[in-house]
PDB file of N, CA and C in Angstrom:
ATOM      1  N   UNK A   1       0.845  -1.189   0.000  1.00  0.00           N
ATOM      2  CA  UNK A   1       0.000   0.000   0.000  1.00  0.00           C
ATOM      3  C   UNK A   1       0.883   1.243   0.000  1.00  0.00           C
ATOM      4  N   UNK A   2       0.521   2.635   0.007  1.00  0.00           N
ATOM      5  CA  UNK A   2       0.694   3.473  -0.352  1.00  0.00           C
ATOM      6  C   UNK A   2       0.800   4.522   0.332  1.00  0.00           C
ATOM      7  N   UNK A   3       1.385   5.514   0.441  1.00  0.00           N
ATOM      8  CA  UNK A   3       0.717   6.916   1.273  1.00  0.00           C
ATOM      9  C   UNK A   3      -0.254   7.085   1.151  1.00  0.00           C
ATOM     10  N   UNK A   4      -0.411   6.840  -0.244  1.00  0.00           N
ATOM     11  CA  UNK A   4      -1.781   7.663  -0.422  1.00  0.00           C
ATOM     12  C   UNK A   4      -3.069   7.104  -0.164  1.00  0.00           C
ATOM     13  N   UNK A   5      -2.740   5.233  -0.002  1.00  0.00           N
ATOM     14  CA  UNK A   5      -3.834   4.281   0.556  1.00  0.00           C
ATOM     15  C   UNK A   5      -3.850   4.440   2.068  1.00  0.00           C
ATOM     16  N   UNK A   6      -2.601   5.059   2.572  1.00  0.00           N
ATOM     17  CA  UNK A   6      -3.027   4.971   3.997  1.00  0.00           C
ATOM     18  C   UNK A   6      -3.146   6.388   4.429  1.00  0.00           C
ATOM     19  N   UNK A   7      -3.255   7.435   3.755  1.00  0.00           N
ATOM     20  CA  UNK A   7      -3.978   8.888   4.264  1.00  0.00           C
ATOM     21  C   UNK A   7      -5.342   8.497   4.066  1.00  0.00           C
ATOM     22  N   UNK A   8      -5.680   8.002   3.023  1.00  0.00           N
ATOM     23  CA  UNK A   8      -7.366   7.757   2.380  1.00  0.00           C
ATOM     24  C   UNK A   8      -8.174   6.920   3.603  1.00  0.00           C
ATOM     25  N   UNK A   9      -7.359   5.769   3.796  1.00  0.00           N
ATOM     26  CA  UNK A   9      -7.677   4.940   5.129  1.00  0.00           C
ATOM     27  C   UNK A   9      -7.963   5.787   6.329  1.00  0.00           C
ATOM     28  N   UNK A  10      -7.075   6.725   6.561  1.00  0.00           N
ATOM     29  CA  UNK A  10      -7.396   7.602   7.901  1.00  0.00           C
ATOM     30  C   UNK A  10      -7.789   8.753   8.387  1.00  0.00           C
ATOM     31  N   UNK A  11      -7.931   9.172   6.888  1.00  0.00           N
ATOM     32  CA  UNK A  11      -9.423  10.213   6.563  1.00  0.00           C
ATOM     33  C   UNK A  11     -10.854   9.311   7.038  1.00  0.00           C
ATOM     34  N   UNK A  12     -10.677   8.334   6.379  1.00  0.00           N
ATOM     35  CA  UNK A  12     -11.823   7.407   6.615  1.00  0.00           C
ATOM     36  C   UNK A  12     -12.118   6.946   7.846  1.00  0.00           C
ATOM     37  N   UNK A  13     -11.305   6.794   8.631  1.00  0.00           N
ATOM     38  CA  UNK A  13     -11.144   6.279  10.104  1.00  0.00           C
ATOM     39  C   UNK A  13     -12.209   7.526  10.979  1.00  0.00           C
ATOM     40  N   UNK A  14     -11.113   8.336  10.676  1.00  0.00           N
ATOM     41  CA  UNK A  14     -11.870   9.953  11.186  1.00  0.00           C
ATOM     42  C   UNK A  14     -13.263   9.999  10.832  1.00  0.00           C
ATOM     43  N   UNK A  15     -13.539  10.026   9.551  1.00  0.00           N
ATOM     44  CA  UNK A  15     -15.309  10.192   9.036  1.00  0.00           C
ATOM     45  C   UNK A  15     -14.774  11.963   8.065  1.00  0.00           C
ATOM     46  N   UNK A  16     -13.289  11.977   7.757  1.00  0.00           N
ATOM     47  CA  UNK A  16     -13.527  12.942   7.475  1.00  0.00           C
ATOM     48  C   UNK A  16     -13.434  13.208   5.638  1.00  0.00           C
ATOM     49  N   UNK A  17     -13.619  13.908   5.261  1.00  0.00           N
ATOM     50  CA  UNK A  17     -13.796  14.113   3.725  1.00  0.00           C
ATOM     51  C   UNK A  17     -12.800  13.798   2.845  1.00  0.00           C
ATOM     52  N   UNK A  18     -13.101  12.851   1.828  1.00  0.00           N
ATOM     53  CA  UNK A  18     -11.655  12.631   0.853  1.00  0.00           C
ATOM     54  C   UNK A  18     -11.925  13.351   0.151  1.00  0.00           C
ATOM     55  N   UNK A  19     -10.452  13.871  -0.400  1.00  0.00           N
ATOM     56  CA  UNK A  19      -9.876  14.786  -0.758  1.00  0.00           C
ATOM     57  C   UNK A  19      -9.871  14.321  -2.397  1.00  0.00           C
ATOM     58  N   UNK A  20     -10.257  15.418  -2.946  1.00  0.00           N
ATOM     59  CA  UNK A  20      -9.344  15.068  -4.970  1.00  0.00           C
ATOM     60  C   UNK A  20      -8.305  14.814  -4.550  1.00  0.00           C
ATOM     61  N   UNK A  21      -7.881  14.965  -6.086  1.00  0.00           N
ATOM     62  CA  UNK A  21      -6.677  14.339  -6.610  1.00  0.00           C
ATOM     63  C   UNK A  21      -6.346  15.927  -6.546  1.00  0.00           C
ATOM     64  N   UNK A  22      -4.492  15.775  -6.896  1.00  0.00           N
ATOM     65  CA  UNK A  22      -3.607  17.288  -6.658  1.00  0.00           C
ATOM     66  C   UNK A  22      -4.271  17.696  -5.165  1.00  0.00           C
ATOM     67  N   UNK A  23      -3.507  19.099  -5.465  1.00  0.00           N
ATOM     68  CA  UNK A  23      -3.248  19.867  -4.397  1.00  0.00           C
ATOM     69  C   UNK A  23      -4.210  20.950  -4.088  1.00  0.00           C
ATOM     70  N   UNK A  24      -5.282  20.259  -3.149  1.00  0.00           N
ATOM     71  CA  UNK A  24      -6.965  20.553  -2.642  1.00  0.00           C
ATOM     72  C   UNK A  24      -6.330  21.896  -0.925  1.00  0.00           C
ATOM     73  N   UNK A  25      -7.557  22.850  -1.039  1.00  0.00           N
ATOM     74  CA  UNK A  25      -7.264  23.396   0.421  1.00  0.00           C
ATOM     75  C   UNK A  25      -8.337  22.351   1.420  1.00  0.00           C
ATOM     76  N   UNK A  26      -8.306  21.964   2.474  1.00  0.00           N
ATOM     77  CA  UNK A  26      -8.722  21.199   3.370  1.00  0.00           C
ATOM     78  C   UNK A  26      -8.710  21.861   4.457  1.00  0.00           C
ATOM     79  N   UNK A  27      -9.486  21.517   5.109  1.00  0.00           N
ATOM     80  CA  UNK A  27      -9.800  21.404   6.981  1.00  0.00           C
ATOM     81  C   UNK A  27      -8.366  20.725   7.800  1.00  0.00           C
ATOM     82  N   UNK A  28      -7.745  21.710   8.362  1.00  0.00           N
ATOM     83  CA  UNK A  28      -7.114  20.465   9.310  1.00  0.00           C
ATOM     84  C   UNK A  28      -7.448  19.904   9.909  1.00  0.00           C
ATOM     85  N   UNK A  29      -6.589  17.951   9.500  1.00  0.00           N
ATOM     86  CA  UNK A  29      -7.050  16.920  10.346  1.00  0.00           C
ATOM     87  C   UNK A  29      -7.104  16.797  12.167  1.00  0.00           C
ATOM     88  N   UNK A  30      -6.144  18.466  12.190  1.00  0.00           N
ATOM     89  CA  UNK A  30      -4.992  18.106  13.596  1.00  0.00           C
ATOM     90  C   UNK A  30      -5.567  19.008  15.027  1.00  0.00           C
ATOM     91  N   UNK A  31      -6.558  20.195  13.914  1.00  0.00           N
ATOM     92  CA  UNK A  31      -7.078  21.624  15.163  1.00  0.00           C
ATOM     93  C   UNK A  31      -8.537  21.389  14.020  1.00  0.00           C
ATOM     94  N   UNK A  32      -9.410  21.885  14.784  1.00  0.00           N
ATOM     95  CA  UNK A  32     -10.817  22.223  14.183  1.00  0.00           C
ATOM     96  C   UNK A  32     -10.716  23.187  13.851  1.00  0.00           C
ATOM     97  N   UNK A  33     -11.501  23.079  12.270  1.00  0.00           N
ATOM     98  CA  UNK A  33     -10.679  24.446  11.581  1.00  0.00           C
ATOM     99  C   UNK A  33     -11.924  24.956  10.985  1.00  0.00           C
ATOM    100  N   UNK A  34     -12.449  25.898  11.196  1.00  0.00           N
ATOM    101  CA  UNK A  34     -13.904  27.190  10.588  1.00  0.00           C
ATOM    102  C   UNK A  34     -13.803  26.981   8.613  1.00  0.00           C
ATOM    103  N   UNK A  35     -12.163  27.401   8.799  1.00  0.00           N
ATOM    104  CA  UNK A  35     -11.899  27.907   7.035  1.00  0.00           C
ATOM    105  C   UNK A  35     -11.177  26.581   6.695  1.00  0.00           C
ATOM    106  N   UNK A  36     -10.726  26.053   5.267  1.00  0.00           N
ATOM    107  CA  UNK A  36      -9.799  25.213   5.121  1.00  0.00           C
ATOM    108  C   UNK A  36      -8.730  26.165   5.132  1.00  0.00           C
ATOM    109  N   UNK A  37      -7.720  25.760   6.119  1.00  0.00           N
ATOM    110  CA  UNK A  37      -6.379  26.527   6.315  1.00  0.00           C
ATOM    111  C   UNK A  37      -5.271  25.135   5.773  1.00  0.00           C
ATOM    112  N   UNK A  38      -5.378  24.074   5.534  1.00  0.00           N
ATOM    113  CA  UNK A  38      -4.645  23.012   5.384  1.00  0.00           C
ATOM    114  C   UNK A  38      -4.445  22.601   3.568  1.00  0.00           C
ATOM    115  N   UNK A  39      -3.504  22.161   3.074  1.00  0.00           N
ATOM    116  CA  UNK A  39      -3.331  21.813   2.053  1.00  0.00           C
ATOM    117  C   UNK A  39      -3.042  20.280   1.915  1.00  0.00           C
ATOM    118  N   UNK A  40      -3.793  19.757   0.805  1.00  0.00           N
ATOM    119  CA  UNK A  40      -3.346  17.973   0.910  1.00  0.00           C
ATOM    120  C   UNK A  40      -3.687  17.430  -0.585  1.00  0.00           C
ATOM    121  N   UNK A  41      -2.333  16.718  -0.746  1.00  0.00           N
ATOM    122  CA  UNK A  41      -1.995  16.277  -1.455  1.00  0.00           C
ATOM    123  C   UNK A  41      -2.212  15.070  -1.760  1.00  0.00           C
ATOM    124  N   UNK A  42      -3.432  14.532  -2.342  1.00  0.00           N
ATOM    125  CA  UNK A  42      -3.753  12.973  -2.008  1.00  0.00           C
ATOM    126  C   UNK A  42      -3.077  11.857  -3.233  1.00  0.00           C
ATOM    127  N   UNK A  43      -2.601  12.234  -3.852  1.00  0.00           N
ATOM    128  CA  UNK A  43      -1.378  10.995  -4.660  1.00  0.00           C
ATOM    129  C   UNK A  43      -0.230  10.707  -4.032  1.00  0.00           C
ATOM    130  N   UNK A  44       0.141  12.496  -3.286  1.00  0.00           N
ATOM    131  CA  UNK A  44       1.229  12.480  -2.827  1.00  0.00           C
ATOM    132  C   UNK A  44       1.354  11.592  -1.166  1.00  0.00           C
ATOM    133  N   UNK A  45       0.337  11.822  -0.387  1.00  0.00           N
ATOM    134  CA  UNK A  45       0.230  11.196   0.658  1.00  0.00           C
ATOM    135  C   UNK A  45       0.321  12.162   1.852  1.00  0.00           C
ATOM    136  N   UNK A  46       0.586  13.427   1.761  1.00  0.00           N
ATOM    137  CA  UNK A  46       0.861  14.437   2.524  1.00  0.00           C
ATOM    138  C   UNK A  46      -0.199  15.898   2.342  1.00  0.00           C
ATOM    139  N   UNK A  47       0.133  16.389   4.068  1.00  0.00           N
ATOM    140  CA  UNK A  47      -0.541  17.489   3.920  1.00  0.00           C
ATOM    141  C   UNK A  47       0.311  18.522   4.602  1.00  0.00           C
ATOM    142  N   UNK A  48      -0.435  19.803   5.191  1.00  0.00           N
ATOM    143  CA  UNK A  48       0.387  20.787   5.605  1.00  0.00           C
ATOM    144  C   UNK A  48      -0.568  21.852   5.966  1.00  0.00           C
ATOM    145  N   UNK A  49      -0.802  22.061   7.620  1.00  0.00           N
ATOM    146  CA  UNK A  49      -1.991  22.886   7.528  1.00  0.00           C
ATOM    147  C   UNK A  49      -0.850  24.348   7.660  1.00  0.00           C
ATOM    148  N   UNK A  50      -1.424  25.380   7.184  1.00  0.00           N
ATOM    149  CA  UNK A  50      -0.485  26.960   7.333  1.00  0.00           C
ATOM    150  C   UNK A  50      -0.676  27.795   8.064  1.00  0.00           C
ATOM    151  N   UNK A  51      -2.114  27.132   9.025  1.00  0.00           N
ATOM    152  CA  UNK A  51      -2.251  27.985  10.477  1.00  0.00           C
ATOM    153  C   UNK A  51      -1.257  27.674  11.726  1.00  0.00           C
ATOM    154  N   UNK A  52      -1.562  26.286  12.181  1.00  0.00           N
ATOM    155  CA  UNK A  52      -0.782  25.540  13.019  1.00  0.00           C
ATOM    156  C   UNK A  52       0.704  24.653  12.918  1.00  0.00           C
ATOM    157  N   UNK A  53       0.813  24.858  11.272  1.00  0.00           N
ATOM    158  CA  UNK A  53       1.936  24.280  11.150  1.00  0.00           C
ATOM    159  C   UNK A  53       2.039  23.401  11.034  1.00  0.00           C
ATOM    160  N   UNK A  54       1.392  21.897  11.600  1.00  0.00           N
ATOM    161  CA  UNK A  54       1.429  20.734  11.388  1.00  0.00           C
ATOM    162  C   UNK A  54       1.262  20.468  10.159  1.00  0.00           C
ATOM    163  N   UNK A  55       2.073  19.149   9.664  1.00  0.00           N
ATOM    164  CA  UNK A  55       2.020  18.488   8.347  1.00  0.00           C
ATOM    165  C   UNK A  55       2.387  17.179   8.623  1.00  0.00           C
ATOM    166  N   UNK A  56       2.198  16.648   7.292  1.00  0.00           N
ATOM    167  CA  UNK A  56       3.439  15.164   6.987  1.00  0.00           C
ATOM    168  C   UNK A  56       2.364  14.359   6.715  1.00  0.00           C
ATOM    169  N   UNK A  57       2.501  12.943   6.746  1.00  0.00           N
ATOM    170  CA  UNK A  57       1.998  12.033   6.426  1.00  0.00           C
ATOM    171  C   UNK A  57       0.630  11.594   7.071  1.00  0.00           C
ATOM    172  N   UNK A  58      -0.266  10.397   6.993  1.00  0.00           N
ATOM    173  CA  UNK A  58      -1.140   9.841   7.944  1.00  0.00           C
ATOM    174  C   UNK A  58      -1.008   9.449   9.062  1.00  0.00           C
ATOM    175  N   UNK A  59       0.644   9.072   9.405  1.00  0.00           N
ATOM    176  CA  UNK A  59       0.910   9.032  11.001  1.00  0.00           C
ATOM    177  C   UNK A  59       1.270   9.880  11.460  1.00  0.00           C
ATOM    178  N   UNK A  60       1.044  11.113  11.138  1.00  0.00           N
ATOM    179  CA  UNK A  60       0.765  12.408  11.538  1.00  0.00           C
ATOM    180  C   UNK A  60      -0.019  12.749  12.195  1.00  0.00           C
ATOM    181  N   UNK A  61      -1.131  12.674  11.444  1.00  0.00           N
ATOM    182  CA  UNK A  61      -2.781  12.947  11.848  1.00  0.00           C
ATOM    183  C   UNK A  61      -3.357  11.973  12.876  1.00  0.00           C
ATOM    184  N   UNK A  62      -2.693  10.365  12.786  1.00  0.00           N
ATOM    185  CA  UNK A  62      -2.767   9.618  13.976  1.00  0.00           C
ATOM    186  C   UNK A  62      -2.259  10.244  15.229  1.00  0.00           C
ATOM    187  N   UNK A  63      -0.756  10.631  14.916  1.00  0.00           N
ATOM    188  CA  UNK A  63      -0.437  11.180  16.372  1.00  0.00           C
ATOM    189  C   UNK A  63      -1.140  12.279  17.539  1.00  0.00           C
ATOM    190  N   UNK A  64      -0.966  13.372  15.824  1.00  0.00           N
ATOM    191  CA  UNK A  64      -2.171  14.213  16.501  1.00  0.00           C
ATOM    192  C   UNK A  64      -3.601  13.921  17.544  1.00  0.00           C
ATOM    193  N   UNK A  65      -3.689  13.075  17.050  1.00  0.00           N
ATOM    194  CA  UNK A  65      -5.115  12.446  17.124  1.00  0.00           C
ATOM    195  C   UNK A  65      -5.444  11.507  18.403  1.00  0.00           C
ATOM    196  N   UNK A  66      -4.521  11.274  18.397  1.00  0.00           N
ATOM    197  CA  UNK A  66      -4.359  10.111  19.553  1.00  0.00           C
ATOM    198  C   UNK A  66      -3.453  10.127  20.496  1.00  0.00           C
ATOM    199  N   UNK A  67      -2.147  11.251  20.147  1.00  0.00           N
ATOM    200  CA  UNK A  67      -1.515  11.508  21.006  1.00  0.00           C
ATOM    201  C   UNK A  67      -0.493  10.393  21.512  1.00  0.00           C
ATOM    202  N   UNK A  68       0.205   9.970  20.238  1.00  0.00           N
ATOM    203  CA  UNK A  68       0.804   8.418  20.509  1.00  0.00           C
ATOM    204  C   UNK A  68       1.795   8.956  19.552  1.00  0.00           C
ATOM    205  N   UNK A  69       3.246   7.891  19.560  1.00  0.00           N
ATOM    206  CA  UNK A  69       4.355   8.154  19.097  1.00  0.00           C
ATOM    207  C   UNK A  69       4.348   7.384  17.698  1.00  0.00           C
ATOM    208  N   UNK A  70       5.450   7.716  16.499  1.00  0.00           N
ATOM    209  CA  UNK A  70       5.494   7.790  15.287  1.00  0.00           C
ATOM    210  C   UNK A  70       4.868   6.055  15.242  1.00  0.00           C
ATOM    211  N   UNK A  71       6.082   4.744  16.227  1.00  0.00           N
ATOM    212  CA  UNK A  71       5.675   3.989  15.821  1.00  0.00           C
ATOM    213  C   UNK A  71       4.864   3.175  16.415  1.00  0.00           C
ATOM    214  N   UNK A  72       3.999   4.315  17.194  1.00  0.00           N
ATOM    215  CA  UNK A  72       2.787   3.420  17.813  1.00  0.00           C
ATOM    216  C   UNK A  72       1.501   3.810  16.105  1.00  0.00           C
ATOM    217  N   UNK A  73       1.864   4.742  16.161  1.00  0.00           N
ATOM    218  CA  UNK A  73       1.410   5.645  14.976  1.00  0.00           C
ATOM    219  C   UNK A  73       0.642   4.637  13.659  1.00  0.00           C
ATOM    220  N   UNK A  74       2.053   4.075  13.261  1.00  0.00           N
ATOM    221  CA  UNK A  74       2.400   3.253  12.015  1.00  0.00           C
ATOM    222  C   UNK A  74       1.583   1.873  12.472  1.00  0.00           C
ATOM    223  N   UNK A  75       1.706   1.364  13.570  1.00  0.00           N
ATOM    224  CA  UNK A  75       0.755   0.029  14.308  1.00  0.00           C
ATOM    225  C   UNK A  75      -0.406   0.246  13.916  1.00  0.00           C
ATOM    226  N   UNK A  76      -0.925   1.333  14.402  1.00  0.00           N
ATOM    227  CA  UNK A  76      -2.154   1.667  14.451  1.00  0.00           C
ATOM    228  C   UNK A  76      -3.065   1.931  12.655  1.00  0.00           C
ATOM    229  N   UNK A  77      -1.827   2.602  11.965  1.00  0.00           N
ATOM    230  CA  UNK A  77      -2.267   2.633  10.330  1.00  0.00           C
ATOM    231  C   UNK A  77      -2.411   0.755  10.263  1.00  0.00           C
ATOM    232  N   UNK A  78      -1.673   0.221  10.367  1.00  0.00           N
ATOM    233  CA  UNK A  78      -1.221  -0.980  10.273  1.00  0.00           C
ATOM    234  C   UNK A  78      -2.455  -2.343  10.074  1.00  0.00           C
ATOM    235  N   UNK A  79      -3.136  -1.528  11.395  1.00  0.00           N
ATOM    236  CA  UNK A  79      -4.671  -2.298  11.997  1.00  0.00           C
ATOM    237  C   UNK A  79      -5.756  -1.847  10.991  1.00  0.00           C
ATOM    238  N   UNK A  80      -5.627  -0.454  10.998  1.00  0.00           N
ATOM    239  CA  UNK A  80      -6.493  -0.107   9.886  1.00  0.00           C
ATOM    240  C   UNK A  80      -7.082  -0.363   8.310  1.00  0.00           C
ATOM    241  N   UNK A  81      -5.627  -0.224   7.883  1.00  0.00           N
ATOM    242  CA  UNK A  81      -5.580  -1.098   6.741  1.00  0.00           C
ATOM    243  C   UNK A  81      -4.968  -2.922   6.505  1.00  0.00           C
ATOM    244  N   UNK A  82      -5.029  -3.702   7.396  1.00  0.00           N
ATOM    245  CA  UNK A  82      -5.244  -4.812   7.471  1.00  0.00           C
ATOM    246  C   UNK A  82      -3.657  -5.652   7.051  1.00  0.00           C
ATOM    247  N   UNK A  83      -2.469  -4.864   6.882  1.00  0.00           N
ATOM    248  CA  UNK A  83      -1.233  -4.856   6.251  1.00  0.00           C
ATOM    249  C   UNK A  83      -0.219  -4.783   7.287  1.00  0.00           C
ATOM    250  N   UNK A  84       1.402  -4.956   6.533  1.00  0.00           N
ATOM    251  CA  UNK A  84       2.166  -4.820   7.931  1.00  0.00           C
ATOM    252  C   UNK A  84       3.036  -4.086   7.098  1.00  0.00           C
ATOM    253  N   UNK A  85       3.344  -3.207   7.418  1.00  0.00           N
ATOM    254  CA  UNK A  85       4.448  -2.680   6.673  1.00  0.00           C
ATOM    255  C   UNK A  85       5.853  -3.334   7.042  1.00  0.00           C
ATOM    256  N   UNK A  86       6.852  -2.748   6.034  1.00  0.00           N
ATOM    257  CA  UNK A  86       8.318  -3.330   5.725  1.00  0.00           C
ATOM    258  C   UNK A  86       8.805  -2.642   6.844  1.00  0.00           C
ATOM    259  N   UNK A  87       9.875  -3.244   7.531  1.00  0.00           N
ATOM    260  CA  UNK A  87      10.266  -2.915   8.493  1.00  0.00           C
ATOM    261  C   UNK A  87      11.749  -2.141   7.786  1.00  0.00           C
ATOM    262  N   UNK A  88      12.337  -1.099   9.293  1.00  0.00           N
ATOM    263  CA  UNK A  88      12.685   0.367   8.805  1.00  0.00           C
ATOM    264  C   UNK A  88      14.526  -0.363   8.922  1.00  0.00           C
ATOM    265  N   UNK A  89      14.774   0.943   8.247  1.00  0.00           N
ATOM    266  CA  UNK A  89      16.444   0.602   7.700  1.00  0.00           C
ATOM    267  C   UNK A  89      17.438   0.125   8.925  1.00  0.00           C
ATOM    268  N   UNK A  90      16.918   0.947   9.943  1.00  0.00           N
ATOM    269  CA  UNK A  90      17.348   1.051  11.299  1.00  0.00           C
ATOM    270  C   UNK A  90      17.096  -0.526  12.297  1.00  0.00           C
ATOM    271  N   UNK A  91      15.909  -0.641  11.370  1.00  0.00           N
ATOM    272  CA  UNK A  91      15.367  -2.105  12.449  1.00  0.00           C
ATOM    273  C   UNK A  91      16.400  -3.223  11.866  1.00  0.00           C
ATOM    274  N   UNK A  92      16.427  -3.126  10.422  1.00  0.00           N
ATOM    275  CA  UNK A  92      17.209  -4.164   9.640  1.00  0.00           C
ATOM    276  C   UNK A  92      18.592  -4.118   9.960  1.00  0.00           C
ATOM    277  N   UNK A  93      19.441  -2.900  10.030  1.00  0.00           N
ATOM    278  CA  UNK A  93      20.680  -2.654  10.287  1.00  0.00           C
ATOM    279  C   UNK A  93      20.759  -3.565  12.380  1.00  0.00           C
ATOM    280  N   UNK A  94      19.934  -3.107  12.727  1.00  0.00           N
ATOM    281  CA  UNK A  94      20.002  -3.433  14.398  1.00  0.00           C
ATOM    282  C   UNK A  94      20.231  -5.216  14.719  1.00  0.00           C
ATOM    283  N   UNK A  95      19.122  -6.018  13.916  1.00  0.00           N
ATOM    284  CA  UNK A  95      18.936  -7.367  13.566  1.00  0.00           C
ATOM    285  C   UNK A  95      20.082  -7.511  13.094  1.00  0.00           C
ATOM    286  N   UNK A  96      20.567  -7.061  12.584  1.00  0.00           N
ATOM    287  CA  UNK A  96      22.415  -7.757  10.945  1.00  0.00           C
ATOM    288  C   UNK A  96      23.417  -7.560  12.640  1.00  0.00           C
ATOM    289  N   UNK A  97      22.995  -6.827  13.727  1.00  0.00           N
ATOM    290  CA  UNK A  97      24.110  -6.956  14.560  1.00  0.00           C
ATOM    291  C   UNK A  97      24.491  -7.937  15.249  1.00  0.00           C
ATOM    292  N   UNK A  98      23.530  -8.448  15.250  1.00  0.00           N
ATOM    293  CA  UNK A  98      23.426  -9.512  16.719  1.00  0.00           C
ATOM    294  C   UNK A  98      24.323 -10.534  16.526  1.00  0.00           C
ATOM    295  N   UNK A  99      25.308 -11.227  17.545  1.00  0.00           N
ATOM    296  CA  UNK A  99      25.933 -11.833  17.702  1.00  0.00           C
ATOM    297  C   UNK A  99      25.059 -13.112  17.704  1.00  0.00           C
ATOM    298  N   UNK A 100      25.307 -14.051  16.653  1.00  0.00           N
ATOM    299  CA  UNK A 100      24.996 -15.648  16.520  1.00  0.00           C
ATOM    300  C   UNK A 100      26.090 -16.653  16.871  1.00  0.00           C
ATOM    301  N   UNK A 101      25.846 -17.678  17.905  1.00  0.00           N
ATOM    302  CA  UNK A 101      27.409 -18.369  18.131  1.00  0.00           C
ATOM    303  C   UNK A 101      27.613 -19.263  17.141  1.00  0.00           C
ATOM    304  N   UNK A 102      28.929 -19.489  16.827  1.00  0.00           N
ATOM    305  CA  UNK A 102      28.919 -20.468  15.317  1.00  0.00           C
ATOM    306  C   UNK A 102      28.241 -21.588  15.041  1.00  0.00           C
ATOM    307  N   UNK A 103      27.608 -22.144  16.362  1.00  0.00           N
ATOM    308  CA  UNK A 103      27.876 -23.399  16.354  1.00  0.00           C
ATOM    309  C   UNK A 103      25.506 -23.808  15.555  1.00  0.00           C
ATOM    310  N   UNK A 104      25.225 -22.084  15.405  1.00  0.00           N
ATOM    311  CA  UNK A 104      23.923 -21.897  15.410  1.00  0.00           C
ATOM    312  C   UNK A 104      23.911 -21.248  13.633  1.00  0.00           C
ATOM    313  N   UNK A 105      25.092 -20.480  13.532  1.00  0.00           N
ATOM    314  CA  UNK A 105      24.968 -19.842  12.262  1.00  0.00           C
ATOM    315  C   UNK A 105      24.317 -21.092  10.917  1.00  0.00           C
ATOM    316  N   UNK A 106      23.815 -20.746  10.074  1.00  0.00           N
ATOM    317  CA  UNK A 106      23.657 -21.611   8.912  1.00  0.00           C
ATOM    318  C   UNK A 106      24.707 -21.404   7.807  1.00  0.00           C
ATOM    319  N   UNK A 107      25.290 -22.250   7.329  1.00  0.00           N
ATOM    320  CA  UNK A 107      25.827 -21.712   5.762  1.00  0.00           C
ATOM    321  C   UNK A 107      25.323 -21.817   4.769  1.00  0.00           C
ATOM    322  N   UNK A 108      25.457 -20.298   4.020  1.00  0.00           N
ATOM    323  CA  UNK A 108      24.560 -19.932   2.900  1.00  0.00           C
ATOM    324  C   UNK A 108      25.107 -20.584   1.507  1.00  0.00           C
TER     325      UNK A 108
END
C-alpha cells in the first residue's frame, strides 16, 4: 500500500472528507478548523496545515489524534488497513548486529 492508501484509510477512520486528486485546500485533520487553512496532497500522501503548522503524512494525523508516538502511529495505520508494513532501515541494520554463536549460524 501506499501513502496515499493509507492517508485515504485515515481520513476514513476519522469520518472525514476525501480529498481530490492534486493539491486541494482542506480542513485540518490536527485543530478544528472554521476555514480550510490546510493543504493535501492525495497521490502524494501528505498534507500541511499553514495555520498551526502541522504536516506530513497519515501518522501524523494519527499522532495528533491520539496523542501516541510515530511507531505506535504506524501500528495503528497498520490495523487499519489490514497490512504490515516493511520494516525500517534502522530495524534491519540493528537485527544484521546480533551476535549468533557459530555453532547456530547456517551456511549460505
Amino acid at each position: 500500500m501506499s501513502q496515499e492508501d493509507d492517508l485515504i484509510a485515515v481520513l476514513d477512520h476519522y469520518e472525514l472528507p476525501e480529498p481530490g486528486y492534486g493539491e486541494r485546500a482542506y480542513n485540518c485533520p490536527s485543530h478544528d478548523d472554521a476555514h480550510a487553512s490546510a493543504s493535501i496532497n492525495r497521490s502524494k500522501g501528505v498534507w500541511y496545515c499553514h495555520a498551526c503548522g502541522s504536516g506530513g503524512t497519515a501518522a501524523q494525523i494519527v499522532m495528533d489524534r491520539e496523542g501516541i508516538t510515530y511507531v505506535e502511529a504506524m501500528r495503528y495505520i497498520e490495523a487499519l488497513t489490514g497490512r504490515k508494513s516493511a520494516p525500517t532501515r534502522r530495524a534491519v541494520k540493528k537485527q544484521s548486529k546480533r551476535w549468533v554463536p557459530p555453532t547456530l549460524r547456517r551456511v549460505i
